[in-house]
PDB file of N, CA and C in Angstrom:
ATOM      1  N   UNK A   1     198.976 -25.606 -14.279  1.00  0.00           N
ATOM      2  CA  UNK A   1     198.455 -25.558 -12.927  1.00  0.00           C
ATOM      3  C   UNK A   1     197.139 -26.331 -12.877  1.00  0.00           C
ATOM      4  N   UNK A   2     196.868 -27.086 -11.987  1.00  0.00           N
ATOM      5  CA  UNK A   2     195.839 -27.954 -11.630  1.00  0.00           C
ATOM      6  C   UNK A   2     194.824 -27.437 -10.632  1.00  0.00           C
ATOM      7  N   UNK A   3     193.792 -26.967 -10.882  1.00  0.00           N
ATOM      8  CA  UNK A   3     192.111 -26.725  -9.891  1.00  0.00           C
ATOM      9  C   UNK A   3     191.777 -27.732  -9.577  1.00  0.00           C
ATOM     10  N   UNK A   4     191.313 -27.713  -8.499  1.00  0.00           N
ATOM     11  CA  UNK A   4     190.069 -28.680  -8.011  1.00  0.00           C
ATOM     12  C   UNK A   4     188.914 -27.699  -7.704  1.00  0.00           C
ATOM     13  N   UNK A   5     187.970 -28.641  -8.238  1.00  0.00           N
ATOM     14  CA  UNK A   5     186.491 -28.014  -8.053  1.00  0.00           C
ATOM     15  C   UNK A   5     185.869 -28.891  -7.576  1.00  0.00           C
ATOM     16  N   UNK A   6     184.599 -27.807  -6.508  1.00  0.00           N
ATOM     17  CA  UNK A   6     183.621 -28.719  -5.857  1.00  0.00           C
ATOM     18  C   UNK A   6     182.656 -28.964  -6.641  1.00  0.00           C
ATOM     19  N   UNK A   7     183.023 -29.225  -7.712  1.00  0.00           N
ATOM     20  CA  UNK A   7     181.437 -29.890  -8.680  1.00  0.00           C
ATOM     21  C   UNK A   7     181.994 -31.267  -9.072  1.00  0.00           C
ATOM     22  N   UNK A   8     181.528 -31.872  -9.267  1.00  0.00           N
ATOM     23  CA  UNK A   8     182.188 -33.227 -10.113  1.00  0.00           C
ATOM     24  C   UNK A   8     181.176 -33.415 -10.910  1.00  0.00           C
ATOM     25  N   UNK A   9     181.148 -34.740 -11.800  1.00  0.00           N
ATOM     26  CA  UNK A   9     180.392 -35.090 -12.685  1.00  0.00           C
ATOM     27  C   UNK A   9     179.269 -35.956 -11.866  1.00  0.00           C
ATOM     28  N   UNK A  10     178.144 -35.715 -12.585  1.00  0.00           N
ATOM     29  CA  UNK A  10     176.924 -36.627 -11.799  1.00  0.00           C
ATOM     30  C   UNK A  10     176.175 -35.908 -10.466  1.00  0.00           C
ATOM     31  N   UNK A  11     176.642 -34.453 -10.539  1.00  0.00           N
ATOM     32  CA  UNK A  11     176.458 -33.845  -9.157  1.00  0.00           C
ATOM     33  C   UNK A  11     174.766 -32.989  -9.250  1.00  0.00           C
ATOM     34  N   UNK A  12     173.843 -32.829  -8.875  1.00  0.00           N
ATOM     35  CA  UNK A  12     172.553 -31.916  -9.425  1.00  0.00           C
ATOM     36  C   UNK A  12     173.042 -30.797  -8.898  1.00  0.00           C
ATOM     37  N   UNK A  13     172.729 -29.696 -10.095  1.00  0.00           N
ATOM     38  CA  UNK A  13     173.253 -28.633  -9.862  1.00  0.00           C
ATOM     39  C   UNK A  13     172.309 -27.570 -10.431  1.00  0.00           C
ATOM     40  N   UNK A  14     172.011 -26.369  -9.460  1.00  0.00           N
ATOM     41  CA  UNK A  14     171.179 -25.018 -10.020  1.00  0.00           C
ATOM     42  C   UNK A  14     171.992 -24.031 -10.413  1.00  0.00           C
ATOM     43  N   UNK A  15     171.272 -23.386 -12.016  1.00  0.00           N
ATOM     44  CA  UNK A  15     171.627 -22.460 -13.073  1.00  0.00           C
ATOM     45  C   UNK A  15     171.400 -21.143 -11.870  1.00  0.00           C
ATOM     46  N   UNK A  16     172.526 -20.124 -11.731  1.00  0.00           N
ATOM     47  CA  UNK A  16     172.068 -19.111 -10.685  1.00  0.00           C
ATOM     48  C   UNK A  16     172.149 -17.863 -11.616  1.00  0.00           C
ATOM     49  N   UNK A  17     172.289 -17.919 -12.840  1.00  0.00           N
ATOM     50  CA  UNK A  17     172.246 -16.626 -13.379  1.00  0.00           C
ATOM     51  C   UNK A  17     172.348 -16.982 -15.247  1.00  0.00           C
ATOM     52  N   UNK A  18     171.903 -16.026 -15.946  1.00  0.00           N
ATOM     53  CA  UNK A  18     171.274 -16.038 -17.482  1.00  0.00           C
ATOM     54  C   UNK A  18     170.200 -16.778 -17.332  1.00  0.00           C
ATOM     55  N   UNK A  19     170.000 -17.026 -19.014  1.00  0.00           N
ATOM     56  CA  UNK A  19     168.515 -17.299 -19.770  1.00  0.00           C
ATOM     57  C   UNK A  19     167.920 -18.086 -19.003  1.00  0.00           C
ATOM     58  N   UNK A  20     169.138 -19.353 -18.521  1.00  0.00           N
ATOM     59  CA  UNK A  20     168.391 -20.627 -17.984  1.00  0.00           C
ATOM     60  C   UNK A  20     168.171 -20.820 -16.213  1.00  0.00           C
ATOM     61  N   UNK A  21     168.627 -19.473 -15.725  1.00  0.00           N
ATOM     62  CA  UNK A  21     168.547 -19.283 -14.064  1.00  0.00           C
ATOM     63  C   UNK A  21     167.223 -19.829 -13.659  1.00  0.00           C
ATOM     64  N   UNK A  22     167.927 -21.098 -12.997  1.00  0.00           N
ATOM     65  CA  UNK A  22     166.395 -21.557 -12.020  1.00  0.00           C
ATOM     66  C   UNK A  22     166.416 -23.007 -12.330  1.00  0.00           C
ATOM     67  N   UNK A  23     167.335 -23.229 -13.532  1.00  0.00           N
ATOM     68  CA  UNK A  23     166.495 -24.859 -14.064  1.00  0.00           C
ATOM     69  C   UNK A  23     168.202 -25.394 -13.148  1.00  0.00           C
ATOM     70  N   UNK A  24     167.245 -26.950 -13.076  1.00  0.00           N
ATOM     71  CA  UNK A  24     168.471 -27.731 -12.709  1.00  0.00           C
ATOM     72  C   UNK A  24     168.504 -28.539 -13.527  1.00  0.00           C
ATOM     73  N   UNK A  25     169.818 -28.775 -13.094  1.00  0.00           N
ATOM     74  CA  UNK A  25     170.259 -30.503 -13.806  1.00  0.00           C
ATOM     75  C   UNK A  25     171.447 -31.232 -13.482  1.00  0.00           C
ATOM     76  N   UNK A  26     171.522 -32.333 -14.528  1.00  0.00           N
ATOM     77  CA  UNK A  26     172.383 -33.113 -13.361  1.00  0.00           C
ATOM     78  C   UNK A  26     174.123 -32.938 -14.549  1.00  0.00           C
ATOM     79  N   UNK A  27     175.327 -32.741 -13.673  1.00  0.00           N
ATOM     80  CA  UNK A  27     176.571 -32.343 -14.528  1.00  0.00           C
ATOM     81  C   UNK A  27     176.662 -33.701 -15.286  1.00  0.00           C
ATOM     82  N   UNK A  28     177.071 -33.362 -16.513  1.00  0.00           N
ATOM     83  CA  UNK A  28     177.661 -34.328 -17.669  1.00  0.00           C
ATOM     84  C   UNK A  28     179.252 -34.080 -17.456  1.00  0.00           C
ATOM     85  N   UNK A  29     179.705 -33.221 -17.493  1.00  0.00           N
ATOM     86  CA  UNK A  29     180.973 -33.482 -18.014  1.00  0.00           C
ATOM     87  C   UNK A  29     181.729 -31.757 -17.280  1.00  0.00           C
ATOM     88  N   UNK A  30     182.571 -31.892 -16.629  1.00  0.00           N
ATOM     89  CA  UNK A  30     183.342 -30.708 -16.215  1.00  0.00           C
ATOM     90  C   UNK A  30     185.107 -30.961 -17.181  1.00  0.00           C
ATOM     91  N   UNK A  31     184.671 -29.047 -17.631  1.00  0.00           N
ATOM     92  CA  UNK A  31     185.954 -28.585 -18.527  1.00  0.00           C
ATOM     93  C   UNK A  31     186.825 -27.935 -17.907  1.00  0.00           C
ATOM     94  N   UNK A  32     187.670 -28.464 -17.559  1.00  0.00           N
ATOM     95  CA  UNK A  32     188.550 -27.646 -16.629  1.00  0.00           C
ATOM     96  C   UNK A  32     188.976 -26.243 -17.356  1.00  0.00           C
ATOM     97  N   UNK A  33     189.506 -25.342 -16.664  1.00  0.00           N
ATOM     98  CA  UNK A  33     190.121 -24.131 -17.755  1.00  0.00           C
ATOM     99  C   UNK A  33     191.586 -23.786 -17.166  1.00  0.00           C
ATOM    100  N   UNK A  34     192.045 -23.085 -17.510  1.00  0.00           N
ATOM    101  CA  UNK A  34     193.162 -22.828 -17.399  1.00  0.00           C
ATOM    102  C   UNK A  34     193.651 -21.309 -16.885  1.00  0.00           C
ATOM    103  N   UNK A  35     194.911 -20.282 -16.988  1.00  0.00           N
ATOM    104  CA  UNK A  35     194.626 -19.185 -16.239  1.00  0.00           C
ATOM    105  C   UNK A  35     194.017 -18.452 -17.246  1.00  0.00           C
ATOM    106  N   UNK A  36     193.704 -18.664 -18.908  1.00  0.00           N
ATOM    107  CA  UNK A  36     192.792 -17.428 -19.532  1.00  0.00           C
ATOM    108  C   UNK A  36     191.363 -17.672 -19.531  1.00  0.00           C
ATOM    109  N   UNK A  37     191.358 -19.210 -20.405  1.00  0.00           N
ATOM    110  CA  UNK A  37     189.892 -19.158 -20.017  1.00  0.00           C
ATOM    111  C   UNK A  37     189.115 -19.986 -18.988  1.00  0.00           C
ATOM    112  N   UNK A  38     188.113 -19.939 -18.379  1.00  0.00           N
ATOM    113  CA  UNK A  38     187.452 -20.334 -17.398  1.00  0.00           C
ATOM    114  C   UNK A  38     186.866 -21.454 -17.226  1.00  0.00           C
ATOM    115  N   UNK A  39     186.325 -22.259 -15.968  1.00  0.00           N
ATOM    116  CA  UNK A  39     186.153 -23.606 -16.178  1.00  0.00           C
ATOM    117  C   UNK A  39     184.952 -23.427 -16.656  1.00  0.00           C
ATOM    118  N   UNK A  40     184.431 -24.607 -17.450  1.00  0.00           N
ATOM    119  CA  UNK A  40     182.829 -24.759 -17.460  1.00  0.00           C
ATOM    120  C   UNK A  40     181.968 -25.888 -17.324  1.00  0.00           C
ATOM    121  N   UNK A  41     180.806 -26.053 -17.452  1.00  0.00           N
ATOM    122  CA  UNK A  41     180.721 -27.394 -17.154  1.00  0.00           C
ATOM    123  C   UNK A  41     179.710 -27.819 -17.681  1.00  0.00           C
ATOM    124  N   UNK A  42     178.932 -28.877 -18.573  1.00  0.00           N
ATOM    125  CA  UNK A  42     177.895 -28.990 -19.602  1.00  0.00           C
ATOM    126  C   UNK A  42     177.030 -29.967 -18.067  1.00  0.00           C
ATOM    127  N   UNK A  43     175.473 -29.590 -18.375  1.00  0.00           N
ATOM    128  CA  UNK A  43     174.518 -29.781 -17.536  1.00  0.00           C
ATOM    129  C   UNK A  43     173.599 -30.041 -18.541  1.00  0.00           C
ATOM    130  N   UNK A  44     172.742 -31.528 -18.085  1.00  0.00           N
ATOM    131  CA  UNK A  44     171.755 -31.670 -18.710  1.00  0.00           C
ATOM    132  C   UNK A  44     170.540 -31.116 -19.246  1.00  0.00           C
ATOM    133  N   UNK A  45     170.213 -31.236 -20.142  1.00  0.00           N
ATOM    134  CA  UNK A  45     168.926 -29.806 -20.441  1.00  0.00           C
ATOM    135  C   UNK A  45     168.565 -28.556 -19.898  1.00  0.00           C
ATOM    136  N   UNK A  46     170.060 -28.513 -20.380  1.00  0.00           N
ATOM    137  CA  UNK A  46     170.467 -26.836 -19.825  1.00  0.00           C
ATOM    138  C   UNK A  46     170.941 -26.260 -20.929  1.00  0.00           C
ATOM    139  N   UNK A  47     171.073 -24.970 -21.467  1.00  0.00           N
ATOM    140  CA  UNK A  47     171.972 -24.252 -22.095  1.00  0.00           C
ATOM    141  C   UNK A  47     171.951 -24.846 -23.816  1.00  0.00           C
ATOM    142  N   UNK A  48     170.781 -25.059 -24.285  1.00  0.00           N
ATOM    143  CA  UNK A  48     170.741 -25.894 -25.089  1.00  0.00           C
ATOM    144  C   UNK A  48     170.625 -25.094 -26.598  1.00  0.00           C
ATOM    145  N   UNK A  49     171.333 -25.183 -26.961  1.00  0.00           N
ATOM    146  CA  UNK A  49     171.479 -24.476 -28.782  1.00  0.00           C
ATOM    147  C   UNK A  49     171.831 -25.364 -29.465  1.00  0.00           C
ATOM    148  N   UNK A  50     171.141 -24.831 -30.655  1.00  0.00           N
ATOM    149  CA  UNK A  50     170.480 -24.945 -32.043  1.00  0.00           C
ATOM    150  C   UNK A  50     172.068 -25.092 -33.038  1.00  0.00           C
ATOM    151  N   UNK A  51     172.940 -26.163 -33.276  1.00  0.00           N
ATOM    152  CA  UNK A  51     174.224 -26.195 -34.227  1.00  0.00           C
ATOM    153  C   UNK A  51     173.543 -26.430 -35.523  1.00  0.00           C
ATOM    154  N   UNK A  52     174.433 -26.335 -37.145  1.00  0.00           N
ATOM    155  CA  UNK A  52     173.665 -26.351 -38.002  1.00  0.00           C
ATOM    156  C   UNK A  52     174.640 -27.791 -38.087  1.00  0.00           C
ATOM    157  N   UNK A  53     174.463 -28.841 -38.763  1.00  0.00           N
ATOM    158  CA  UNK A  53     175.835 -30.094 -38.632  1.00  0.00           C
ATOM    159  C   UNK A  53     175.392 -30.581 -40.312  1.00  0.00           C
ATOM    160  N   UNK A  54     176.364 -30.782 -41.073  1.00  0.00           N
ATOM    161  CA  UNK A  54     176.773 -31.301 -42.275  1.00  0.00           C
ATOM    162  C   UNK A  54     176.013 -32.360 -42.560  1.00  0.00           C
ATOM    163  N   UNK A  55     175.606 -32.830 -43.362  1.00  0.00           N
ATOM    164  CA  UNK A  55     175.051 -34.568 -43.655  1.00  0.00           C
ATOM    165  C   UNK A  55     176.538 -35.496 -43.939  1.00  0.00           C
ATOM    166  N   UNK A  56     176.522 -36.438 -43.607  1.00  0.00           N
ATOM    167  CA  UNK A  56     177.835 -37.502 -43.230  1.00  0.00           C
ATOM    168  C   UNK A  56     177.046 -38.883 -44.207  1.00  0.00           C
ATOM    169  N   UNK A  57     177.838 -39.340 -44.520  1.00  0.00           N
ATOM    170  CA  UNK A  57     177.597 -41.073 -44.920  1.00  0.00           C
ATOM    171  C   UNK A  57     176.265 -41.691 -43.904  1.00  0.00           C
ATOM    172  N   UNK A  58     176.721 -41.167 -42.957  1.00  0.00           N
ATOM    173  CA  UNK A  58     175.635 -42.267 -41.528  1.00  0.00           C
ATOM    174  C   UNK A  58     174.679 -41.544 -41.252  1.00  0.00           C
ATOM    175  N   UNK A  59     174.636 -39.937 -41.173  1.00  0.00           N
ATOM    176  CA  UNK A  59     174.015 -38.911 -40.374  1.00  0.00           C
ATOM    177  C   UNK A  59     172.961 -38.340 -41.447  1.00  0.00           C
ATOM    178  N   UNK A  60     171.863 -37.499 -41.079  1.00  0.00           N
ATOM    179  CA  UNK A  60     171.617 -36.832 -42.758  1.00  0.00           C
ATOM    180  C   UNK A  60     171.970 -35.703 -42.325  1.00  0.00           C
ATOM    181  N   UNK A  61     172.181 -34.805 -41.099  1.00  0.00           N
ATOM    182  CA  UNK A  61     172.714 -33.491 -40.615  1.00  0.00           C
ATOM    183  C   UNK A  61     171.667 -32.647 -41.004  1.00  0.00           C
ATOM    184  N   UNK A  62     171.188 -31.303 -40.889  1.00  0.00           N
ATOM    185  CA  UNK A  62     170.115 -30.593 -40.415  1.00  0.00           C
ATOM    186  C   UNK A  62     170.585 -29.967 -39.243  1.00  0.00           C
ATOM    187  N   UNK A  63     169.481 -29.695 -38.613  1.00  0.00           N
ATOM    188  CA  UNK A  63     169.684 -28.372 -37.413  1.00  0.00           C
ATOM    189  C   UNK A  63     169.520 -29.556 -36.291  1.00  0.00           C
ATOM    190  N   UNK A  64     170.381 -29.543 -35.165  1.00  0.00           N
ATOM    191  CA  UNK A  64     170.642 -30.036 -34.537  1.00  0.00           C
ATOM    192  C   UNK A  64     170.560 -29.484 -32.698  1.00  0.00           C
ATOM    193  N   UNK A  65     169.751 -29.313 -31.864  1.00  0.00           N
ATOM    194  CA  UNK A  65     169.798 -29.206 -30.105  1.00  0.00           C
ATOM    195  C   UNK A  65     170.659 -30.161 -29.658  1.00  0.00           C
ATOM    196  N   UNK A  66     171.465 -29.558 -29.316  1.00  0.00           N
ATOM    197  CA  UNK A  66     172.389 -30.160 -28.106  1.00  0.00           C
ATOM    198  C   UNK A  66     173.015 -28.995 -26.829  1.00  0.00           C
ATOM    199  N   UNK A  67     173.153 -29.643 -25.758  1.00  0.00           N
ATOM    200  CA  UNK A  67     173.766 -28.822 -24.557  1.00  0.00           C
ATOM    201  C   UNK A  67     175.053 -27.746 -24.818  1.00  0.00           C
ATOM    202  N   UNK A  68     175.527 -26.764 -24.129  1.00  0.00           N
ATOM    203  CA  UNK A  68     176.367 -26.140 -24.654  1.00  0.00           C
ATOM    204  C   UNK A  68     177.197 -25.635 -23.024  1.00  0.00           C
ATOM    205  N   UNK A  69     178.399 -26.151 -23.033  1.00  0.00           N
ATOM    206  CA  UNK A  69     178.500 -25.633 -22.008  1.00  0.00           C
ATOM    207  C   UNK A  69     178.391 -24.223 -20.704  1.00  0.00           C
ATOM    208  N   UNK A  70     178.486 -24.360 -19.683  1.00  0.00           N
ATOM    209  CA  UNK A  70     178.528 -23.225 -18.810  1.00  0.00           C
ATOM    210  C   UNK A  70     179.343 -22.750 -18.340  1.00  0.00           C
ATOM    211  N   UNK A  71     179.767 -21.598 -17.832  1.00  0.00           N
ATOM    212  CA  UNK A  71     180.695 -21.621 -17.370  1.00  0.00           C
ATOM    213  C   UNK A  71     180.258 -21.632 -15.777  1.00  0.00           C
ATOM    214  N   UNK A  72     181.604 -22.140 -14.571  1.00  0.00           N
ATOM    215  CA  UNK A  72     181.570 -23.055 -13.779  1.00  0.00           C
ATOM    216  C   UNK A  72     180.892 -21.905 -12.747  1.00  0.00           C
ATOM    217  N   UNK A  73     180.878 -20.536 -12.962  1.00  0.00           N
ATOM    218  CA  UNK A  73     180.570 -19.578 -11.604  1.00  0.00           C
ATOM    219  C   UNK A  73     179.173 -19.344 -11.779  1.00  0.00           C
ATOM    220  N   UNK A  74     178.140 -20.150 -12.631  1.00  0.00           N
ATOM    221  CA  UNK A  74     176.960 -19.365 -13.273  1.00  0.00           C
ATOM    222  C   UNK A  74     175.908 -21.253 -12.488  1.00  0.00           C
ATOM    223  N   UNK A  75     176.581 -21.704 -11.748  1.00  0.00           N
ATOM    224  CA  UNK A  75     176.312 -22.868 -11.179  1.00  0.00           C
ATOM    225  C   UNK A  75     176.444 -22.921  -9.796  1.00  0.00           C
ATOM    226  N   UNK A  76     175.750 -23.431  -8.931  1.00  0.00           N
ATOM    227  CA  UNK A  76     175.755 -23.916  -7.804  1.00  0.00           C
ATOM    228  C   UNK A  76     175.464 -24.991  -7.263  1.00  0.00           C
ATOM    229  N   UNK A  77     175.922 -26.133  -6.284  1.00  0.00           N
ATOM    230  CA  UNK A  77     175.362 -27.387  -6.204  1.00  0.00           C
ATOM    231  C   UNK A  77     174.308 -27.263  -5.742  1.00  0.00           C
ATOM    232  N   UNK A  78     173.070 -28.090  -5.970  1.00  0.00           N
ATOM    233  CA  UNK A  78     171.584 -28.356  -5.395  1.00  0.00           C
ATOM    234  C   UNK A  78     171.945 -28.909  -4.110  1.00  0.00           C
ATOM    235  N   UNK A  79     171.129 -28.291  -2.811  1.00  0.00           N
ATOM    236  CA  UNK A  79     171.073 -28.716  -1.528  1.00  0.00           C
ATOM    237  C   UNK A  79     170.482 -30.370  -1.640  1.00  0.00           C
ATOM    238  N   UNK A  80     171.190 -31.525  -1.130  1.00  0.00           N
ATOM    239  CA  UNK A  80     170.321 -32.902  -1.257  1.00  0.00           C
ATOM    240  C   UNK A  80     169.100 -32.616  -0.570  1.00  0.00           C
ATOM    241  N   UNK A  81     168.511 -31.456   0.654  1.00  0.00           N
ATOM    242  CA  UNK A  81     167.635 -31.662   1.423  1.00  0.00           C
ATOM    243  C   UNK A  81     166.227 -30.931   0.823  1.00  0.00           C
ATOM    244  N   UNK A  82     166.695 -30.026   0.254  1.00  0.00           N
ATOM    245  CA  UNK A  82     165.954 -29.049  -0.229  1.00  0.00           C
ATOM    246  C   UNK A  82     166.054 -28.766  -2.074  1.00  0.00           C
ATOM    247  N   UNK A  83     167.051 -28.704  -2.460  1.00  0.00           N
ATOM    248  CA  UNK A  83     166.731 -28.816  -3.837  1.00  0.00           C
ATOM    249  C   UNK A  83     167.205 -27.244  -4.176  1.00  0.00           C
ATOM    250  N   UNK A  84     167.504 -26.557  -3.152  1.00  0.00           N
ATOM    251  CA  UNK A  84     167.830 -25.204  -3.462  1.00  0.00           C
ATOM    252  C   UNK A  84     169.366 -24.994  -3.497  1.00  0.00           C
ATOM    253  N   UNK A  85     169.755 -24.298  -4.502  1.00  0.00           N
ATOM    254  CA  UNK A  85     171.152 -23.832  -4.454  1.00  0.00           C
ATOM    255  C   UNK A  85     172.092 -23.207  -2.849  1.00  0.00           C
ATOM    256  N   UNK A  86     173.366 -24.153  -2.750  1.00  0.00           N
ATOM    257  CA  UNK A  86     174.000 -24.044  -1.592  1.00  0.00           C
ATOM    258  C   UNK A  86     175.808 -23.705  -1.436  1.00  0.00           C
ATOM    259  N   UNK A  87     175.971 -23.230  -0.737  1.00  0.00           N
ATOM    260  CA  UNK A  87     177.367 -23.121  -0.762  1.00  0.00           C
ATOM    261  C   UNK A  87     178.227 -24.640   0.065  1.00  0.00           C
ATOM    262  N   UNK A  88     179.526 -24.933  -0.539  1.00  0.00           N
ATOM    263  CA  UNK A  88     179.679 -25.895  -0.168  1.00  0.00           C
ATOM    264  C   UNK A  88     181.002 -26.155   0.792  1.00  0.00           C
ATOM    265  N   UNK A  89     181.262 -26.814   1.469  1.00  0.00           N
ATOM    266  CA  UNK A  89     182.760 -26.741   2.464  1.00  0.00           C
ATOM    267  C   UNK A  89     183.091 -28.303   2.546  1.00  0.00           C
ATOM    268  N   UNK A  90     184.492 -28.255   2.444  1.00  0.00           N
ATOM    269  CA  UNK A  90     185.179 -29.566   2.496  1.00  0.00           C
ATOM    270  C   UNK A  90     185.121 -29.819   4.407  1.00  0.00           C
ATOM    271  N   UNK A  91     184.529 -31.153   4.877  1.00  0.00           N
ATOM    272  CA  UNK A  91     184.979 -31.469   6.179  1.00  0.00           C
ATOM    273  C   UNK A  91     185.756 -33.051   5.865  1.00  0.00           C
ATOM    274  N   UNK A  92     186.679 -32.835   6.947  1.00  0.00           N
ATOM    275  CA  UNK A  92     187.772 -34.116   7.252  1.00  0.00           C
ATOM    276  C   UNK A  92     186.803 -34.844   8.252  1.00  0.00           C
ATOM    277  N   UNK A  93     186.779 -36.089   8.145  1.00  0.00           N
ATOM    278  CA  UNK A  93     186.212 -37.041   8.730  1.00  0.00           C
ATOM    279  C   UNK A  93     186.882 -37.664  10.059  1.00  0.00           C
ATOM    280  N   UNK A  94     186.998 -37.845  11.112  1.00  0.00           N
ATOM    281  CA  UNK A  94     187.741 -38.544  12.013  1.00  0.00           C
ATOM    282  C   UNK A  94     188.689 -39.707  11.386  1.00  0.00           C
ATOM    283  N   UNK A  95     188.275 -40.610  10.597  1.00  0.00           N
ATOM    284  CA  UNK A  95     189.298 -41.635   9.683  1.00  0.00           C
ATOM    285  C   UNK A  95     190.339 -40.980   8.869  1.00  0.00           C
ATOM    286  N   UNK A  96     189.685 -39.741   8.826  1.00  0.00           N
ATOM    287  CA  UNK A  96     190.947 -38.976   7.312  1.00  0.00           C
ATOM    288  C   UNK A  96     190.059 -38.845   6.110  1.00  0.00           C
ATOM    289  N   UNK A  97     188.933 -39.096   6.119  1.00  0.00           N
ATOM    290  CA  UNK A  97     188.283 -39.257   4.647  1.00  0.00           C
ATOM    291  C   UNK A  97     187.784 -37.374   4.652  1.00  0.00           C
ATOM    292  N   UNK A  98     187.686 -37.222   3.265  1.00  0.00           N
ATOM    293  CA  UNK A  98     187.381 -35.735   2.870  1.00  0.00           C
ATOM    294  C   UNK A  98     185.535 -35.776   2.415  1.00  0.00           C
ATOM    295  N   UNK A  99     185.076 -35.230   2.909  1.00  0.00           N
ATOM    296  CA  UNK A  99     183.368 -35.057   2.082  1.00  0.00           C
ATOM    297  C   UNK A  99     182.954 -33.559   2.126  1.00  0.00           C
ATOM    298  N   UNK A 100     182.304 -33.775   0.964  1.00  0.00           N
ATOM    299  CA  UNK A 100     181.420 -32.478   0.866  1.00  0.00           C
ATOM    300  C   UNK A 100     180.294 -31.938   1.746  1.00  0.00           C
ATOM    301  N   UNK A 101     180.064 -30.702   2.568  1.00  0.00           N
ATOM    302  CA  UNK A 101     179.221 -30.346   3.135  1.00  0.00           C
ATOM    303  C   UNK A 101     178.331 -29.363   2.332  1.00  0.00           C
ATOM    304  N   UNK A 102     177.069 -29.767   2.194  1.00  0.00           N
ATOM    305  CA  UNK A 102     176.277 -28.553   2.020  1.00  0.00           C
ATOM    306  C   UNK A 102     175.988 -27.584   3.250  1.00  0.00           C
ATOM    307  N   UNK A 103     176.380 -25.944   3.356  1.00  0.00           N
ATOM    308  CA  UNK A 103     176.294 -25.411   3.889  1.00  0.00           C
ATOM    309  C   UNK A 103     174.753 -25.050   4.344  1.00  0.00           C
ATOM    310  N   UNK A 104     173.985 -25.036   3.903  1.00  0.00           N
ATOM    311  CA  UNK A 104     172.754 -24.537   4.525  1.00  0.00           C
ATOM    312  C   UNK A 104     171.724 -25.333   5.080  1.00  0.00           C
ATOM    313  N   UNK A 105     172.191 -27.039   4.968  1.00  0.00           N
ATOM    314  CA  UNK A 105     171.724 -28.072   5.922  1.00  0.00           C
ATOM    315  C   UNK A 105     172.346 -28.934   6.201  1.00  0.00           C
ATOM    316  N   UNK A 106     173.957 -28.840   6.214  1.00  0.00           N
ATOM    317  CA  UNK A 106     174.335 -29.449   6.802  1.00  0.00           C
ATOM    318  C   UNK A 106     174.773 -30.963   6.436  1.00  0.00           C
ATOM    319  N   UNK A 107     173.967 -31.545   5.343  1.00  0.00           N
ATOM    320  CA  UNK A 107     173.996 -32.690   4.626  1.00  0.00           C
ATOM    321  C   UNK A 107     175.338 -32.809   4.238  1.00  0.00           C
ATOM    322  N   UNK A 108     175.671 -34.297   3.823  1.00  0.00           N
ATOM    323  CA  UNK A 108     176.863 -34.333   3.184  1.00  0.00           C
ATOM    324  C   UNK A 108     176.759 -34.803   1.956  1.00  0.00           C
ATOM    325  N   UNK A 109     177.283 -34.505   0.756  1.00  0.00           N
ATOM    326  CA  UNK A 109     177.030 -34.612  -0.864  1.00  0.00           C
ATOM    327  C   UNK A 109     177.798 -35.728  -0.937  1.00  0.00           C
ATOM    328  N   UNK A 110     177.161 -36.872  -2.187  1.00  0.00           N
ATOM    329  CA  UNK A 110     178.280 -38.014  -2.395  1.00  0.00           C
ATOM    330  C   UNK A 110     178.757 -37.592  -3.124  1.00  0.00           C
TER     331      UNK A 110
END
């Protein structure tokens, strides 16, 4: 079965709940999920833990920060007007075209 979500990649988006509630950032990469586990979605300097990674031929490996994903309900898109977390609604355009509305001003998201 196939979701669509109103987040896409490249979208600024506010953390609305855990450690990192409050910070934004902008989406890297959305994981779709399936019916057990849930979508999530990795956000820039967000959610960021400590992996331990092997030394490689190229790498010397050590302790390593990198992003870790989220899951997709612990996110909300950033209002373009305001910067504050918003709920969002699909409007049809008179041509047929589909865009994103931010609900609490009205703006439309690219």
């Amino acid at each position: 079965m196939k979701f669509k979500y109103k987040i896409k990649k490249n979208d600024k988006v506010v953390v609305i709940s855990g450690k990192d509630k409050g910070k934004t950032g902008e989406v890297l990469e959305v994981l779709p999920g399936d019916g057990f586990k849930p979508a999530r979605v990795l956000v820039s300097k967000v959610n960021i833990v400590t992996k331990h990674k092997k030394p490689t031929q190229t790498d010397a490996g050590g302790l390593v920060k990198i992003e870790a994903p989220l899951a997709l309900s612990k996110v909300m898109l950033a209002d373009p007007k305001t910067g504050k977390p918003t709920r969002v609604r699909i409007k049809i355009q008179p041509n047929g075209d589909k865009v994103r509305v931010a609900l609490k001003s009205g703006e439309t998201i690219a």
